[in-house]
Protein backbone atom coordinates (compact mmCIF):
# COMPACT_ATOMS: atom_id res chain seq x y z
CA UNK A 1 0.00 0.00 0.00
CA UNK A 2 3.05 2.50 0.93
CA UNK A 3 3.88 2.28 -3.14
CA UNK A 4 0.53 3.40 -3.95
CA UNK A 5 -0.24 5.76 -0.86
CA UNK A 6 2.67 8.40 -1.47
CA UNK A 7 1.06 10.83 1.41
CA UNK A 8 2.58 14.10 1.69
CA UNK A 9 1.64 17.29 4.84
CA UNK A 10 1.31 20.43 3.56
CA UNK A 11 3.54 22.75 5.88
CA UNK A 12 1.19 25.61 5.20
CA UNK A 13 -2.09 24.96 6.49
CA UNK A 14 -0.25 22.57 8.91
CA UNK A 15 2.41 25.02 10.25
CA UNK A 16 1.70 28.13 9.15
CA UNK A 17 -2.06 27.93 9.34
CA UNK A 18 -3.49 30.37 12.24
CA UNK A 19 -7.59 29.53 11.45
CA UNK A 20 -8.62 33.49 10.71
CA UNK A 21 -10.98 33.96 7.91
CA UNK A 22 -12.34 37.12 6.57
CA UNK A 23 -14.76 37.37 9.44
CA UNK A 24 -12.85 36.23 12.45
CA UNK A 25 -9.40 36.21 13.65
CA UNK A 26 -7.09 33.82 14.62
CA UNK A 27 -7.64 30.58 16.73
CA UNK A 28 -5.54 28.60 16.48
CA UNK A 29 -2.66 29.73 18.55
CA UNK A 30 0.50 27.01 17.91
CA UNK A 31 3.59 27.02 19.78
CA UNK A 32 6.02 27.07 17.18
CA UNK A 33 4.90 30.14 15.85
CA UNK A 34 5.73 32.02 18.88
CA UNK A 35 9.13 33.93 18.70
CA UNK A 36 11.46 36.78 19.08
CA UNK A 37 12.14 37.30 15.25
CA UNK A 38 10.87 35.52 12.08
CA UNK A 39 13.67 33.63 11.65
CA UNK A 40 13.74 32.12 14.99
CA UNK A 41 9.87 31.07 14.54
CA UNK A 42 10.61 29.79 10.91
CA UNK A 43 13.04 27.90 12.73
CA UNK A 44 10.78 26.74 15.75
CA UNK A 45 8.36 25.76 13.09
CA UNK A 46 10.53 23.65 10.75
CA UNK A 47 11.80 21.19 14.22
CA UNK A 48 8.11 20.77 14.59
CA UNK A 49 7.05 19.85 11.26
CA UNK A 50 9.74 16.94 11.51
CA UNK A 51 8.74 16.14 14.64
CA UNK A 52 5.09 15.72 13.04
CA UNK A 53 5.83 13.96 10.24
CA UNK A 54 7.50 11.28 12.09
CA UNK A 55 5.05 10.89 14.54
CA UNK A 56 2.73 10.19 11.81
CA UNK A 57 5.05 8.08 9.74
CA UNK A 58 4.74 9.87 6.16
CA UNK A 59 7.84 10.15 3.65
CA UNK A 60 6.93 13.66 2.16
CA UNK A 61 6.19 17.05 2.47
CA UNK A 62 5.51 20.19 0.31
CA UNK A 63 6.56 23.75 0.89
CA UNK A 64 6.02 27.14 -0.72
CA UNK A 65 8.98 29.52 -0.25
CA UNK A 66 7.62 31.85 1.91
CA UNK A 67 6.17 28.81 4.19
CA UNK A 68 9.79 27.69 4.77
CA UNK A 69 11.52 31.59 5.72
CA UNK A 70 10.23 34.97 5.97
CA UNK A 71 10.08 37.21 3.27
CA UNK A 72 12.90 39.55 3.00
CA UNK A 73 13.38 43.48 2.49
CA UNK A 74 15.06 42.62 -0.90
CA UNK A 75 15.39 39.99 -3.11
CA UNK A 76 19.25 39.14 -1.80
CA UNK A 77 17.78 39.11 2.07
CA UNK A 78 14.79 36.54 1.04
CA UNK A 79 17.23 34.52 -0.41
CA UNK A 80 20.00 34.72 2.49
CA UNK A 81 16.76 33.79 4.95
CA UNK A 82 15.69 30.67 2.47
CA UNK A 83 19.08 29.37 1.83
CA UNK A 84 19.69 29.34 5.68
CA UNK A 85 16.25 27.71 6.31
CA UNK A 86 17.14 25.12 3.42
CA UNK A 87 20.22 23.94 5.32
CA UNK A 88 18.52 23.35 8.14
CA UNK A 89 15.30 21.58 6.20
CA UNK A 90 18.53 19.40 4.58
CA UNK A 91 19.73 18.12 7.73
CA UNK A 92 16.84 17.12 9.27
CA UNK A 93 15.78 15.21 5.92
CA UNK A 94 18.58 13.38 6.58
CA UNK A 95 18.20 12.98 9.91
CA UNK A 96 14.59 11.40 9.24
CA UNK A 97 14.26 10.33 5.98
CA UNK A 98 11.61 12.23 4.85
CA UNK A 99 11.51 13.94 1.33
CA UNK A 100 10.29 16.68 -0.54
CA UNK A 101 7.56 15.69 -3.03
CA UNK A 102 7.41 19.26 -4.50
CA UNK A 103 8.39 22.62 -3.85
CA UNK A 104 6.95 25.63 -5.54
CA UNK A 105 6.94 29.76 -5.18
CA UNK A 106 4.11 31.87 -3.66
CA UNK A 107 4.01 34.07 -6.74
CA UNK A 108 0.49 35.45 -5.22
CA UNK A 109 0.53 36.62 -1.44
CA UNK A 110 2.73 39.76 -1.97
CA UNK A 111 1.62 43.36 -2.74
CA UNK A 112 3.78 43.27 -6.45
CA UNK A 113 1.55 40.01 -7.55
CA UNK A 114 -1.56 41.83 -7.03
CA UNK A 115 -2.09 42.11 -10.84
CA UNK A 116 -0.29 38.75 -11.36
CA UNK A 117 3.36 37.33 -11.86
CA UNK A 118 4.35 35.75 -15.09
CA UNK A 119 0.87 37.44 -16.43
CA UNK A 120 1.38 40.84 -15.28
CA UNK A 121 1.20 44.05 -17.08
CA UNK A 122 4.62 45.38 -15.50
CA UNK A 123 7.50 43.05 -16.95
CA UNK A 124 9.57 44.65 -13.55
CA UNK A 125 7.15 42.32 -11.42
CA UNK A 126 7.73 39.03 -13.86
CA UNK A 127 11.37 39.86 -13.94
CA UNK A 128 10.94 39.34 -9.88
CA UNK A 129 9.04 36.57 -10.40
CA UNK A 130 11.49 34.65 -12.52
CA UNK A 131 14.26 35.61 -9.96
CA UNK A 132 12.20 34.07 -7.33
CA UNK A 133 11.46 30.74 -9.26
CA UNK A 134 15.33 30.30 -9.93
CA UNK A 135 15.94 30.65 -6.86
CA UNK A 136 13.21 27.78 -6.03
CA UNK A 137 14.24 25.62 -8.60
CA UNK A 138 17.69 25.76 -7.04
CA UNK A 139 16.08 25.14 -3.71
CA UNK A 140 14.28 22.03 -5.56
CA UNK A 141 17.81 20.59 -6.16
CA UNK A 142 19.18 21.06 -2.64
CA UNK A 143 16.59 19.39 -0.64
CA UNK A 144 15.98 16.69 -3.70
CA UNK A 145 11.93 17.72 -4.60
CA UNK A 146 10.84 15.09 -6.86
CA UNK A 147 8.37 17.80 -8.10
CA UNK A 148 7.81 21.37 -8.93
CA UNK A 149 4.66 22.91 -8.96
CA UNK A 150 3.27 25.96 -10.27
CA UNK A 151 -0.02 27.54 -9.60
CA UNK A 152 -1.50 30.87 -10.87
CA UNK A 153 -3.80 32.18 -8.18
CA UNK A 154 -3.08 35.36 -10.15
CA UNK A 155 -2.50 34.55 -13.03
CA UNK A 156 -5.60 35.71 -14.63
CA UNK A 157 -8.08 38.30 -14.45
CA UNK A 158 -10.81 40.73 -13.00
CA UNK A 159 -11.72 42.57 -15.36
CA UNK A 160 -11.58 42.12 -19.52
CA UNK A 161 -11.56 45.46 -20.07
CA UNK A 162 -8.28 45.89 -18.62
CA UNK A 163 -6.60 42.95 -19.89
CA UNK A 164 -4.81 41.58 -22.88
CA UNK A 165 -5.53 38.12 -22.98
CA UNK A 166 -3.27 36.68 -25.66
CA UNK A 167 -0.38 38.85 -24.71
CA UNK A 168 -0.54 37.26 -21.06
CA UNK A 169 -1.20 34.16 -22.06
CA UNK A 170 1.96 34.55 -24.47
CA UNK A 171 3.95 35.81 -21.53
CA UNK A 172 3.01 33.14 -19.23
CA UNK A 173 3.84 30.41 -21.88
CA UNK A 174 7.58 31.99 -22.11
CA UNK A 175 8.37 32.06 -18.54
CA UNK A 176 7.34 28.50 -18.43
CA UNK A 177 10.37 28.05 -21.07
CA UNK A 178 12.45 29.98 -19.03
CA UNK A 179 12.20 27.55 -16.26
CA UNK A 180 12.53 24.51 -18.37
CA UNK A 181 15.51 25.87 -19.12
CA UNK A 182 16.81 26.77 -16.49
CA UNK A 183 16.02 23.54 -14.73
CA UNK A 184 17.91 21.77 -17.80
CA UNK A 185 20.71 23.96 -17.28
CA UNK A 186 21.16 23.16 -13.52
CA UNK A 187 20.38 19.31 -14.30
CA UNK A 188 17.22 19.17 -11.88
CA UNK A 189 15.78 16.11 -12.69
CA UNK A 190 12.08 16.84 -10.84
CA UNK A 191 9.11 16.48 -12.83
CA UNK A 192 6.90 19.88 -13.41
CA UNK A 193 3.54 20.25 -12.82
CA UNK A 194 0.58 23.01 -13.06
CA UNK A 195 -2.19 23.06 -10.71
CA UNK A 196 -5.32 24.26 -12.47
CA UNK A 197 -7.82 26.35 -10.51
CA UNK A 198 -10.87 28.18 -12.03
CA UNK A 199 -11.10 30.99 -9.78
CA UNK A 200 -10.48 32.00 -6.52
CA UNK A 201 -8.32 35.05 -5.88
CA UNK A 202 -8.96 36.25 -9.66
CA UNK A 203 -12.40 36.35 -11.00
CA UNK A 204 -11.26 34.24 -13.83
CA UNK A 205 -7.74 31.74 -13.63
CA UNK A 206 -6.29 30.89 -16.91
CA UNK A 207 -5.54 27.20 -15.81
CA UNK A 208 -9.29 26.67 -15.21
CA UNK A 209 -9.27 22.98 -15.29
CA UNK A 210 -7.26 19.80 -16.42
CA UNK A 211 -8.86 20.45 -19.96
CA UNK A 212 -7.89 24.34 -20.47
CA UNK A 213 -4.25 23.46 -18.67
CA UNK A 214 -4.02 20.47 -21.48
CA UNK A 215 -5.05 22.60 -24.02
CA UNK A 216 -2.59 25.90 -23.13
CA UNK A 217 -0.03 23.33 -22.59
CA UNK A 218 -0.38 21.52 -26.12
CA UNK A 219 -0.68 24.86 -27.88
CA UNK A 220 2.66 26.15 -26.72
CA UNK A 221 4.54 23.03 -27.06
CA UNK A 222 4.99 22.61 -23.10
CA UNK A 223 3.17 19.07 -23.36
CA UNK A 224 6.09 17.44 -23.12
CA UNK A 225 7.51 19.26 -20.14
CA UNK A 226 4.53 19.35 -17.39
CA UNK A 227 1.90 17.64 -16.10
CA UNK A 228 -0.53 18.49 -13.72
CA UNK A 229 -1.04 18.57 -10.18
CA UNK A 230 -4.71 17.87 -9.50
CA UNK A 231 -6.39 19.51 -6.71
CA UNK A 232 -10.47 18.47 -6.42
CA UNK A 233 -11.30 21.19 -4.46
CA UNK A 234 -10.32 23.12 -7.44
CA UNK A 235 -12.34 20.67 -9.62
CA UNK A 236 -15.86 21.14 -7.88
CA UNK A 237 -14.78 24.70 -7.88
CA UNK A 238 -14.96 24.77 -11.90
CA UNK A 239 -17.79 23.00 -11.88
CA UNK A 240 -17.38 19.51 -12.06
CA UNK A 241 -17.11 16.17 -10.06
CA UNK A 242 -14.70 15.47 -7.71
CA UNK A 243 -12.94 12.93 -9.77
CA UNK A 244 -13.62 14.33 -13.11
CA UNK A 245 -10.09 16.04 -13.72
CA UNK A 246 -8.04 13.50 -12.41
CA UNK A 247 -9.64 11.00 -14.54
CA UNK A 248 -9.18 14.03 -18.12
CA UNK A 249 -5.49 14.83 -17.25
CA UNK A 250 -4.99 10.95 -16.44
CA UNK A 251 -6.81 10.09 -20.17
CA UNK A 252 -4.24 12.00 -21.72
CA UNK A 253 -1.23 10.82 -19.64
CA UNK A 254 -0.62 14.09 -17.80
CA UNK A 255 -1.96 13.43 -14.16
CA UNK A 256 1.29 13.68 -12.30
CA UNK A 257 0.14 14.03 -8.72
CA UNK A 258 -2.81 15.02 -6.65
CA UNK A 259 -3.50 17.40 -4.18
CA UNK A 260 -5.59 15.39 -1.68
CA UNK A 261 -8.41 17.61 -0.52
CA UNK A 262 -12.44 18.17 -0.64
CA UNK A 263 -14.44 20.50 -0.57
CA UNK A 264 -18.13 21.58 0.27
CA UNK A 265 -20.09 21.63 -2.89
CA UNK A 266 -22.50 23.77 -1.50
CA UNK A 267 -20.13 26.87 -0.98
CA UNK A 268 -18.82 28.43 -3.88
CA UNK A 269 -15.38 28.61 -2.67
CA UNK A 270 -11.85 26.44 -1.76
CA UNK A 271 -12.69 25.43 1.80
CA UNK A 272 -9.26 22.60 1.61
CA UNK A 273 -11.07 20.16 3.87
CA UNK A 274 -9.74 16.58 4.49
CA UNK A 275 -11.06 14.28 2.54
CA UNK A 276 -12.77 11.66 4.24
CA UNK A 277 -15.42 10.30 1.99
CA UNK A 278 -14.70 6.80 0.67
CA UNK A 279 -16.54 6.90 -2.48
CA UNK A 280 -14.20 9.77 -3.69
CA UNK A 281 -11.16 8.52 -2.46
CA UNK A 282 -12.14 4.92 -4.20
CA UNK A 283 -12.97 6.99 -7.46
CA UNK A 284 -9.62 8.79 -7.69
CA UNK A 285 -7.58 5.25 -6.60
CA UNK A 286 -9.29 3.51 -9.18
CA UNK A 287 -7.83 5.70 -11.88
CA UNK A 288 -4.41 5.87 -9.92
CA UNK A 289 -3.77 1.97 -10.16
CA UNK A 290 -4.99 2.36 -13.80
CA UNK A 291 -2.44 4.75 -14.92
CA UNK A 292 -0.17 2.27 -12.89
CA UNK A 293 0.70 4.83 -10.12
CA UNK A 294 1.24 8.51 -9.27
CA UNK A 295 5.14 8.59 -8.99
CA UNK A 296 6.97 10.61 -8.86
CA UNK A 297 4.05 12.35 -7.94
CA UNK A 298 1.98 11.70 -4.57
CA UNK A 299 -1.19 12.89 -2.73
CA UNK A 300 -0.52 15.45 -0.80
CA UNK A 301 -3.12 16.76 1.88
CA UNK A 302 -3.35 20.35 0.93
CA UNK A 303 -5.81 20.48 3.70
CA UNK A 304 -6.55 22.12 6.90
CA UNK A 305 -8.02 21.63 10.09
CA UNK A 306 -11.00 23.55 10.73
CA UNK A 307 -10.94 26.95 12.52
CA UNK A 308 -12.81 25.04 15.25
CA UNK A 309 -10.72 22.49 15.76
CA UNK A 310 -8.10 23.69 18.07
CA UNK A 311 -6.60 20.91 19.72
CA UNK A 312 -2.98 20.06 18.75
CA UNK A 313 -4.26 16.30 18.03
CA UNK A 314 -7.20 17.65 15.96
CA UNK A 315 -3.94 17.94 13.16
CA UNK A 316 -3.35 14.22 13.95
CA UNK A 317 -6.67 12.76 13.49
CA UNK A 318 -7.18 14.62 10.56
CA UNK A 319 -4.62 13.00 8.85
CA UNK A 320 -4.58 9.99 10.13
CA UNK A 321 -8.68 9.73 8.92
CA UNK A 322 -7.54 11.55 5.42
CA UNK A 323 -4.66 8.30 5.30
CA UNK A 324 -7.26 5.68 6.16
CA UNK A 325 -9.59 6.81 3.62
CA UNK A 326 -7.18 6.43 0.92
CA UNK A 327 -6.01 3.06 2.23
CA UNK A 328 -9.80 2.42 2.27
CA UNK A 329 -10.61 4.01 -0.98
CA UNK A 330 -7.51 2.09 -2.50
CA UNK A 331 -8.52 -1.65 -0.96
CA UNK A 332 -11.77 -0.98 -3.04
CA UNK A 333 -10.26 -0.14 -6.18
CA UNK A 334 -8.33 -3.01 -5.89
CA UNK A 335 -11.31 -5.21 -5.41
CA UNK A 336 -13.21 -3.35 -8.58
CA UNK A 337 -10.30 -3.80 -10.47
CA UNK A 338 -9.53 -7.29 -9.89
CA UNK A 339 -13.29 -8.79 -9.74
CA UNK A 340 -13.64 -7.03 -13.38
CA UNK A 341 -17.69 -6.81 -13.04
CA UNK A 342 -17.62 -3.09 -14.05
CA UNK A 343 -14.75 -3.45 -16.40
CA UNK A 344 -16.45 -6.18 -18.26
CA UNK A 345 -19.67 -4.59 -18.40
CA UNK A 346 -18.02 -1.16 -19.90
CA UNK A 347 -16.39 -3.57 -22.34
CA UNK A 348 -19.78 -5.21 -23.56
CA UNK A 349 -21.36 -1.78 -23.83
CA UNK A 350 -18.77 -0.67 -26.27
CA UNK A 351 -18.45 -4.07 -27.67
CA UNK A 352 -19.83 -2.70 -31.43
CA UNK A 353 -16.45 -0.94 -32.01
CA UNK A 354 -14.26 -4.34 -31.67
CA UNK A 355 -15.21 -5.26 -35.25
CA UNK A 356 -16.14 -4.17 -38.11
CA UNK A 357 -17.30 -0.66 -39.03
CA UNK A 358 -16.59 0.21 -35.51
CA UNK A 359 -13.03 -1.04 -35.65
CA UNK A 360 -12.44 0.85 -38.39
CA UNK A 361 -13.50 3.91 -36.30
CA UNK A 362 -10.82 2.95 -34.29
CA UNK A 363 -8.25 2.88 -36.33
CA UNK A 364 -9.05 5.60 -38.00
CA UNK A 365 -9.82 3.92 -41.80
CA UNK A 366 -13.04 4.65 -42.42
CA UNK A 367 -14.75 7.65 -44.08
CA UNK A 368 -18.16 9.63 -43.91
CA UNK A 369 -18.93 7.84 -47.20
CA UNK A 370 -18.05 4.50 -46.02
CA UNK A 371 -20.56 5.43 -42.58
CA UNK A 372 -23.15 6.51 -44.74
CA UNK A 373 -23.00 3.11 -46.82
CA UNK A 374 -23.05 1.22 -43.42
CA UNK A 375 -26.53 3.21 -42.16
CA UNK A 376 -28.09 2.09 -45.76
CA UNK A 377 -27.16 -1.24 -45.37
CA UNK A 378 -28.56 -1.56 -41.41
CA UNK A 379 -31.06 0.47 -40.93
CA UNK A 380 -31.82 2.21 -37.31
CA UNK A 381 -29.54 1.84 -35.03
CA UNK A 382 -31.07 0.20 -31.46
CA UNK A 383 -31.74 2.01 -28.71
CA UNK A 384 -29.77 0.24 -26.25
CA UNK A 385 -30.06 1.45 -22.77
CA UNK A 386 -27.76 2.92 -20.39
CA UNK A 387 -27.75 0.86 -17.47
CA UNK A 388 -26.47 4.10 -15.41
CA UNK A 389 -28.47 2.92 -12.35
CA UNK A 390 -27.04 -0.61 -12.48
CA UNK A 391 -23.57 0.81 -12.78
CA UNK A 392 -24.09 2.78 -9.75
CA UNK A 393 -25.47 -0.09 -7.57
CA UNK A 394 -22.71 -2.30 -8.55
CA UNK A 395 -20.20 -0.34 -7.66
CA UNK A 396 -21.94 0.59 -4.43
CA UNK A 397 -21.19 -2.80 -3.62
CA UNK A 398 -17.55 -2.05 -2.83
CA UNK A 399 -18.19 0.77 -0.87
């Protein structure tokens, strides 16, 4: 199960998370985040983030930059506070074990973003953004990150009236390039992933969903350099179901990891609950074991506890019930999988394009003509039902 499970903490929401929302302040009042200077609480906080994911046993965990050190005055002194946080991270990876699954750079939280980062109308503010993801792809290759992610809470826009549309999406598509580059240049071997999101600080994201990532991607002949780092919060957010984009981006072999999460679908914004619901978690394991695993990709919980839940082992339990659910939700895909029932009964219902005029649909061989000949010769087509509420029952079963 540990080959198929690769759980990963966030250290945001875990360690950096204080519970305010825009109507209340904070609550949840940890002791590593009590200190004399930044640095010394950065520091405080790292030691307990080890100590957590030992206690609870998991191999990885993801970082932004800014979760790791303190923002600087300049762009030297933000670097001088994450290479000496980095060190530190280093050592006690080796000291434990545990690895980075991905790293990537809050290109959002800070004043300059406020219009975007590789989008933005100011090429001054992507020329700091590109400084800043060097300097995390260098930080990738120091602590080892098996991934690199990049997500575009920003990267988009309020209002159309304002905004150039191609030109940013032009812009964005170079600075990816840049970073391939770059990570080529410095021989980082980490895979690269987006994270689409439809909205949620902008009005309207660019990387919407798996399909409008996929599509970006292919136009600017980046295909072959990312995948995507699936996040269903973001998914319901858009519009969909919860296991609707990991199943599109795994279809066209670019689902490289998952941000483990839920949501409330009645709220119409990212609420990064834990997921505890078995019939997602079985959903998004089924198409997991199909692709034949997530790796170097993982699931990591970008989750946190509610603002209610204030206990120190309220951080525990949550993960602990997020890593049985998966275990739970994988043991069932397993079963689906191996029994067949489903698989054969999908198979029967597209059985018609095995031979024949459907097989040459398949291969691509036939012609409009050659369709039209087949209709004269056979008439009207049967209506051959569904079976949508037999589907659902069976796989019920396994729940």
């Amino acid at each position: 199960m540990e080959d198929w499970l690769r759980f990963s903490v966030c250290y945001w929401h875990s360690f950096c998370g204080t519970g305010a929302d825009p109507f209340g302040f904070q609550t949840l009042h940890r002791p590593w985040n009590e200190g004399a200077t930044p640095m010394e609480c950065a520091k405080k906080r790292l030691h307990a983030a080890f100590e957590f994911f030992t206690k609870l046993g998991v191999k990885y965990y993801t970082f932004h930059d800014r979760d790791m050190s303190p923002e600087g005055r300049t762009l030297e002194e933000s670097n001088s506070n994450l290479d000496e946080m980095t060190d530190l991270a280093l050592q006690l990876q080796n000291r434990t074990g545990v690895k980075v699954l991905w790293v990537t750079c809050n290109l959002f939280a800070h004043s300059r973003y406020m219009n975007g980062a590789a989008t933005n109308p100011d090429c001054h503010v992507l020329a700091y953004a590109g400084a800043q993801v060097k300097k995390g792809l260098d930080v990738a290759k120091k602590l080892g990150a098996e991934n690199f992610v990049f997500w575009g809470g920003r990267e988009g826009f309020y209002s159309i009236h304002n905004t150039d549309v191609g030109a940013e999406l032009k812009h964005m598509a170079n600075f990816f390039k840049m970073a391939v580059k770059y990570k080529e240049k410095i021989g980082l071997k980490c895979q690269f992933l987006i994270e689409p999101k439809p909205k949620e600080p902008c009005k309207h994201q660019y990387d919407y969903d798996a399909m409008s990532v996929i599509g970006f991607l292919k136009h600017y002949e980046l295909d072959s350099h990312f995948k995507l780092n699936i996040e269903p919060n973001h998914t319901t957010l858009a519009g969909h179901s919860y296991e609707h984009d990991v199943i599109m981006a795994s279809v066209f072999g670019m689902l490289g990891s998952v941000d483990s999460n839920t949501g409330s679908p009645d709220l119409g914004w990212d609420t990064d609950q834990f997921p505890m619901d078995i019939r997602n978690t079985t959903m998004i394991m089924k198409t997991v074991i199909e692709q034949g695993g997530l790796q170097p990709g993982g699931l990591n919980f970008d989750a946190k506890v509610r603002r209610e839940s204030t206990d120190l082992e309220d951080l525990f339990i949550a993960h602990v019930g997020a890593m049985d659910a998966f275990a739970r939700g994988l043991r069932n895909a397993v079963r689906i999988i191996e029994e067949g029932v489903i698989t054969s009964m999908v198979k029967e219902r597209y059985m018609s394009f095995s031979h024949g005029i459907g097989q040459k649909v398949v291969d691509g061989s036939t012609s409009l003509e050659e369709l039209e000949d087949f209709v004269k010769q056979n008439g009207e087509p049967k209506v051959t039902s569904g079976k949508q509420e037999k589907y659902e029952t069976v796989f019920n079963h396994y729940l």
